[in-house]
Protein backbone atom coordinates (compact mmCIF):
# COMPACT_ATOMS: atom_id res chain seq x y z
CA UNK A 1 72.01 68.66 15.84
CA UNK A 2 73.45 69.78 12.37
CA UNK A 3 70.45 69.90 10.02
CA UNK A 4 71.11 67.88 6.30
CA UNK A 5 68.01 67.23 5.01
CA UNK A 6 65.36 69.86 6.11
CA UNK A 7 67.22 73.07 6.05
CA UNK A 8 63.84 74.48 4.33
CA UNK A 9 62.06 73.63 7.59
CA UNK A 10 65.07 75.14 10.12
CA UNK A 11 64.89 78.28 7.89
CA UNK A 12 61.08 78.98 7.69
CA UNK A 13 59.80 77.75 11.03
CA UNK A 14 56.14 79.57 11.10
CA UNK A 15 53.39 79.00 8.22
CA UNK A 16 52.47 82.55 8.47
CA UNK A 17 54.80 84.93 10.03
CA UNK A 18 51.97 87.63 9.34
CA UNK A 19 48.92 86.08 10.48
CA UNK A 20 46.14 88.00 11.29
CA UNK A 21 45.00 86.21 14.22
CA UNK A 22 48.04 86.62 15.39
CA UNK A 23 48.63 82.91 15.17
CA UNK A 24 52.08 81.77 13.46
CA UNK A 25 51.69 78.22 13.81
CA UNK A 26 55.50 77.97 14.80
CA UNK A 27 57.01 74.70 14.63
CA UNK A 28 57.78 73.04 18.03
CA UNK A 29 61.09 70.87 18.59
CA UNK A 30 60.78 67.19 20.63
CA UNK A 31 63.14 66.66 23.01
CA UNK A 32 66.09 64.40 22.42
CA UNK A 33 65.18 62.24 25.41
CA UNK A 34 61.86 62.01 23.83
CA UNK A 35 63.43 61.32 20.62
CA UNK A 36 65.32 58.36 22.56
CA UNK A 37 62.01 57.10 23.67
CA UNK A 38 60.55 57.00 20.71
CA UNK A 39 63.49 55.13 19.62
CA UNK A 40 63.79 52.38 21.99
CA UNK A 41 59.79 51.73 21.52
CA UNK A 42 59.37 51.37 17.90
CA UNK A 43 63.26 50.85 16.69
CA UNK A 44 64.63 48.38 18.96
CA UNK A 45 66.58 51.27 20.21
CA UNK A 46 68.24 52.06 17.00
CA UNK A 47 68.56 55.57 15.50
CA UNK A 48 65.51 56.79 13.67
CA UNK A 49 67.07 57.79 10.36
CA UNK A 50 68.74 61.17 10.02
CA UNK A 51 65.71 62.77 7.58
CA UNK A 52 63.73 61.77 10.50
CA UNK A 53 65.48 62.55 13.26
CA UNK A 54 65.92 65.70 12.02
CA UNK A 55 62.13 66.20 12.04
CA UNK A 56 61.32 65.14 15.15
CA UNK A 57 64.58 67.48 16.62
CA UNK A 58 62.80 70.82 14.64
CA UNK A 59 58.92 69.98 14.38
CA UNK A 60 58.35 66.95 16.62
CA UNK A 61 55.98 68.69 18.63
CA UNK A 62 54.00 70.32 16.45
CA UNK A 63 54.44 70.80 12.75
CA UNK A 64 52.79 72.81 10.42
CA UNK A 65 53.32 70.60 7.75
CA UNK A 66 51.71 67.58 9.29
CA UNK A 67 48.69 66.63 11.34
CA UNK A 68 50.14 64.57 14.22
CA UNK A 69 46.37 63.78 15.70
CA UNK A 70 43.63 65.02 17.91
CA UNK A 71 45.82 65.23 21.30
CA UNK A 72 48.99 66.36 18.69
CA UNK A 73 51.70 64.12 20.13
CA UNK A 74 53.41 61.60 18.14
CA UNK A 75 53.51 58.67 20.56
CA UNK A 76 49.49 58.99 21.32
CA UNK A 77 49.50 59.34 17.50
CA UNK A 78 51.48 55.99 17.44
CA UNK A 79 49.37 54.05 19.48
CA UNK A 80 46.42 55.19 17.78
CA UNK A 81 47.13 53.78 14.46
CA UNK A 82 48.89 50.58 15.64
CA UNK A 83 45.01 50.20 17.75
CA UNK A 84 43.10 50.72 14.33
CA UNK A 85 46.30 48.63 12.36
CA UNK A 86 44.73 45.77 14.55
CA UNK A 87 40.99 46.36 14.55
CA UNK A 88 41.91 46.24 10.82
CA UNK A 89 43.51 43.30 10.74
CA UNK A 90 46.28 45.18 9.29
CA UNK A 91 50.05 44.32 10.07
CA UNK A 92 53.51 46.50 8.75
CA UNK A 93 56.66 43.49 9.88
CA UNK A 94 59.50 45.99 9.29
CA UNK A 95 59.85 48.73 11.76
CA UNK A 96 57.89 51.85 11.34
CA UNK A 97 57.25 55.19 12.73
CA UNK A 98 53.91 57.66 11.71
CA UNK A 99 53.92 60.87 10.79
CA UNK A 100 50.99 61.72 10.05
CA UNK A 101 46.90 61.20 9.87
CA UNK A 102 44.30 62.62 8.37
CA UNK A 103 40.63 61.90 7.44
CA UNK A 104 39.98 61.53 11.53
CA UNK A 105 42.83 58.65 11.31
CA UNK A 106 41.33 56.96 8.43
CA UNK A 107 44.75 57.51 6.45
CA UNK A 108 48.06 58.03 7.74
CA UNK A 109 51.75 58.58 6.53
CA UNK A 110 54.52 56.58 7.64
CA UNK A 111 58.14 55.80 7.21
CA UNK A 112 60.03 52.14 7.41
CA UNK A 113 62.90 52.68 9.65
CA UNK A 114 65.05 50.46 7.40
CA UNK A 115 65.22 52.23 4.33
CA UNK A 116 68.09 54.41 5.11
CA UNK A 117 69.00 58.00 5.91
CA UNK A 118 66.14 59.61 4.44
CA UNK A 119 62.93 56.73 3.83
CA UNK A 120 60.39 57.10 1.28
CA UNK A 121 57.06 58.43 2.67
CA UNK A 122 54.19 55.69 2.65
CA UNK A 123 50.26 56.86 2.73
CA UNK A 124 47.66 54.25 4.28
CA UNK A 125 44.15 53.34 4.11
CA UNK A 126 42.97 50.76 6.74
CA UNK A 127 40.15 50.02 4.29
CA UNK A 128 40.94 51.48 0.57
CA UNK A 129 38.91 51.42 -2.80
CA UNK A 130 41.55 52.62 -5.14
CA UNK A 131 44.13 50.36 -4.71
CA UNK A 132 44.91 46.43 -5.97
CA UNK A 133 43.02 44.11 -3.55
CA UNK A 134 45.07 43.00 -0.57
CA UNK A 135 47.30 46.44 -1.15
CA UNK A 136 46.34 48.82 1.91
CA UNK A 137 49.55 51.29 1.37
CA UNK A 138 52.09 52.78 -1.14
CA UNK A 139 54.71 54.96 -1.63
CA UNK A 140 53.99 58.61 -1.69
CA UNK A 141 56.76 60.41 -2.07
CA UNK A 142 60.67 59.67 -2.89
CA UNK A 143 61.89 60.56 0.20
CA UNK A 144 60.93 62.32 3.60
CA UNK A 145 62.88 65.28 2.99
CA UNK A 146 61.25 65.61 -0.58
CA UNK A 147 58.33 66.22 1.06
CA UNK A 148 58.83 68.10 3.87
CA UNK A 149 60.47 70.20 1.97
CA UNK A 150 57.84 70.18 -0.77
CA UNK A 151 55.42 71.43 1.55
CA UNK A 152 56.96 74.31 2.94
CA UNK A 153 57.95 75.58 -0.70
CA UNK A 154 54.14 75.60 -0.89
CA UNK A 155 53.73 77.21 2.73
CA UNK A 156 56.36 79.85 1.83
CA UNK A 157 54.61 80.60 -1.67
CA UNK A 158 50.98 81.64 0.36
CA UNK A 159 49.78 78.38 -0.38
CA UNK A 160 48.16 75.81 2.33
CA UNK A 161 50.10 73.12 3.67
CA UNK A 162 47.32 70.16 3.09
């Protein structure tokens, strides 16, 4: 796969090359028939846009740059949220794939699967304070590439990835 968006992620695949424990938390590449999976589950079998596809091809199994849950695999990261989406009471109707949780899955980061080649980057709260009553997410970030690509600057300049 020809890489467009995350070229910063294809060129610096390891948080720390020079680890002392030895440890270079390399990023770990899903297969395409996973990818195809993933795909038929939560897009109806569409393509996953290309920003995403893209990090799923490099970093889908693991990713320094993300925190894809306890077990580390996207689909058990899936079902996870869409389980505590329900004890929630909380419902996305566009399609959706997430990226990321934190806060032992009391937040997570997702992208709508409609928005185009390279979707904006949503955080959640199943149960927030800070934002407008009935609001439980918002956009984060511009674009998924923006911050992937953000946060490797950040792991490149010695800095931590969270």
């Amino acid at each position: 796969m020809d890489i467009k968006y995350l070229v910063p992620l294809k060129d610096y695949p390891a948080r720390s090359p020079y680890a002392v424990s030895g440890s270079t938390y390399e990023i770990e590449p899903l297969p395409i028939h996973e990818i195809e999976s993933l795909e038929q589950t939560y897009n109806s079998g569409d393509t996953f846009p290309l920003a995403l596809r893209e990090l799923l091809f490099l970093a889908g199994g693991y990713c320094y740059a993300l925190d894809y849950g306890y077990d580390g695999s996207i689909e058990s990261m899936q079902q996870k949220v869409r389980q505590f989406m329900q004890e929630w009471d909380r419902e996305l109707t566009r399609p959706f794939l997430v990226i990321d949780v934190y806060n032992i899955l009391d937040q997570f980061l997702f992208v709508f699967l409609d928005e185009g080649e390279d979707p904006v980057v949503y955080q959640a709260e199943y149960d927030p304070d800070d934002l407008p009553e009935g609001q439980w997410y918002e956009a984060m970030q511009p674009s998924l590439s923006t911050f992937i690509n953000k946060v490797v600057a950040r792991v490149k300049a010695g800095g931590s990835p969270f």
